[in-house]
Protein backbone atom coordinates (compact mmCIF):
# COMPACT_ATOMS: atom_id res chain seq x y z
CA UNK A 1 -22.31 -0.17 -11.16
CA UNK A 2 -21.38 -2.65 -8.34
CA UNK A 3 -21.55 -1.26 -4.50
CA UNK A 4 -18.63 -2.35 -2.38
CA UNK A 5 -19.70 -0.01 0.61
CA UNK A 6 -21.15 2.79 1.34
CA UNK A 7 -19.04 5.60 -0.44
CA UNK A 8 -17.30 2.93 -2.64
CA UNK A 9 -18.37 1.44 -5.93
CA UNK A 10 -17.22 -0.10 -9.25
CA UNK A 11 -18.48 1.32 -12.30
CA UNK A 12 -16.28 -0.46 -15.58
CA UNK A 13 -13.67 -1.69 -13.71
CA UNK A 14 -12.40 1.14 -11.80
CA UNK A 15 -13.68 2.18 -8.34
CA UNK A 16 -15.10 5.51 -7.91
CA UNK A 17 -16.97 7.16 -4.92
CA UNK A 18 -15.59 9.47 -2.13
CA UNK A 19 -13.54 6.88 -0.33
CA UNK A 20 -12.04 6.18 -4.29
CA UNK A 21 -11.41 9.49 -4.03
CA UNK A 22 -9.26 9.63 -0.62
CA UNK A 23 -7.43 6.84 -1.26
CA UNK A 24 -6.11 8.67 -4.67
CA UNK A 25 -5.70 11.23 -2.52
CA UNK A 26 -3.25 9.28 -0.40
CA UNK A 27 -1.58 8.01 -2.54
CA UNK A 28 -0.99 11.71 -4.40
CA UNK A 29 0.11 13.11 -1.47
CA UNK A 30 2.69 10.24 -0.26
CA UNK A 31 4.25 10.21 -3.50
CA UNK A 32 4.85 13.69 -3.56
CA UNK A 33 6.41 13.61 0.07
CA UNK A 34 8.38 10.66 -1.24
CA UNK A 35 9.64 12.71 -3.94
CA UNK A 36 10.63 15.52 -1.37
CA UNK A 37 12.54 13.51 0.68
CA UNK A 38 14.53 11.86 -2.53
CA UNK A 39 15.50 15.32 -3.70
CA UNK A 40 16.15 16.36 0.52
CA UNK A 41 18.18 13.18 1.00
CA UNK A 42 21.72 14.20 0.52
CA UNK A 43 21.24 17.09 3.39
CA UNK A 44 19.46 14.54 5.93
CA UNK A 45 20.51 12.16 8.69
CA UNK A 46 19.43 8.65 7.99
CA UNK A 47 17.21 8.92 10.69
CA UNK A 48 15.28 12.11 9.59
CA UNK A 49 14.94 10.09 6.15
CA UNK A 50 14.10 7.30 7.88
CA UNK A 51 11.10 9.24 9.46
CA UNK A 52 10.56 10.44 6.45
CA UNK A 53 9.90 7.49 4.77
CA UNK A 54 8.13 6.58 7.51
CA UNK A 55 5.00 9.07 7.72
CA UNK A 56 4.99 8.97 4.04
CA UNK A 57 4.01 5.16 3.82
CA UNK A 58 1.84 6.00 6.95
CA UNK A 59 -0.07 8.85 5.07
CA UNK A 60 -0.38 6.74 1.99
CA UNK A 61 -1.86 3.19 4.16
CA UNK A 62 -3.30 5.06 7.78
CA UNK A 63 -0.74 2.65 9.87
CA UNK A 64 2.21 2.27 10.96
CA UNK A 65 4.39 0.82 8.23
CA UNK A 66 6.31 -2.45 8.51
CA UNK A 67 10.08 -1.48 9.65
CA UNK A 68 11.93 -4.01 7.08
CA UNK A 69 9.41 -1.85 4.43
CA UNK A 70 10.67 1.80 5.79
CA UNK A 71 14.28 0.23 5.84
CA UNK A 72 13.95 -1.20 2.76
CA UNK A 73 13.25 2.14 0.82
CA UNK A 74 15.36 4.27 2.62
CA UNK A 75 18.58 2.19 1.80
CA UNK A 76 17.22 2.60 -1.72
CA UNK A 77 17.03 6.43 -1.59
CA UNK A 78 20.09 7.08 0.13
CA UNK A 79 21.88 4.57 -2.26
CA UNK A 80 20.45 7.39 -5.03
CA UNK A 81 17.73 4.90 -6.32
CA UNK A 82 14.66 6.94 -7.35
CA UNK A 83 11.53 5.38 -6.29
CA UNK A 84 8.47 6.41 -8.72
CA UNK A 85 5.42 6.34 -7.17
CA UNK A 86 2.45 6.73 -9.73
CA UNK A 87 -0.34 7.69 -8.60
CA UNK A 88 -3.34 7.64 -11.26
CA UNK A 89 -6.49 9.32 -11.26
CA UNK A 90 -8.37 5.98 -10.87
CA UNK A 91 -8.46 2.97 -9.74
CA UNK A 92 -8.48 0.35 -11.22
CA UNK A 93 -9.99 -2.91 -9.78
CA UNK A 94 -9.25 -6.37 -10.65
C-alpha cells in the first residue's frame, strides 16, 4: 500500500480510501444526471440543457467547467448522441 495523502492510497494499482471513495461518488452521480438530461433533452431549451450539462460536469470535477467542454456535449446530446459515462467501482491508477 502506497499513501498519496491523507484519506488516499494505492493498494494494487487502484486507489482506495475515503477521498477514492467521493470521487466514485462523483463521478456516479454526474453520470446519472447526464443520463437524465439525455433522456429530458427533447422537452428542454438549449439553455436549460446547457445548465444541465453544466452542474453535471461541475458535480463530477468541483469547478466550473470549461464553456467549449459544456458546449461541446450539449451539441452532442441534442444532436441525439448518447454520451456513456462509466463510472466503475474503482479506480484505477496508472
Amino acid at each position: 500500500m502506497t499513501l498519496i495523502e491523507p484519506g488516499l492510497y494505492v493498494r494494487d494499482g487502484f486507489a482506495e480510501g475515503p477521498l477514492a471513495d467521493a470521487a466514485l461518488s462523483r463521478a456516479a452521480r454526474a453520470g446519472r444526471l447526464l443520463n437524465e438530461l439525455q433522456e429530458q433533452a427533447p422537452t428542454m431549451t438549449d439553455g436549460h440543457l446547457r445548465d444541465g450539462v453544466r452542474q453535471a460536469l461541475r458535480r463530477f470535477t468541483q469547478e466550473q467547467p470549461p464553456a467549449c467542454q459544456v458546449d461541446s456535449l450539449t451539441a452532442l446530446i441534442r444532436r441525439g448522441v448518447r454520451i456513456d459515462w462509466p463510472a466503475s467501482d474503482r479506480l484505477s491508477c496508472a
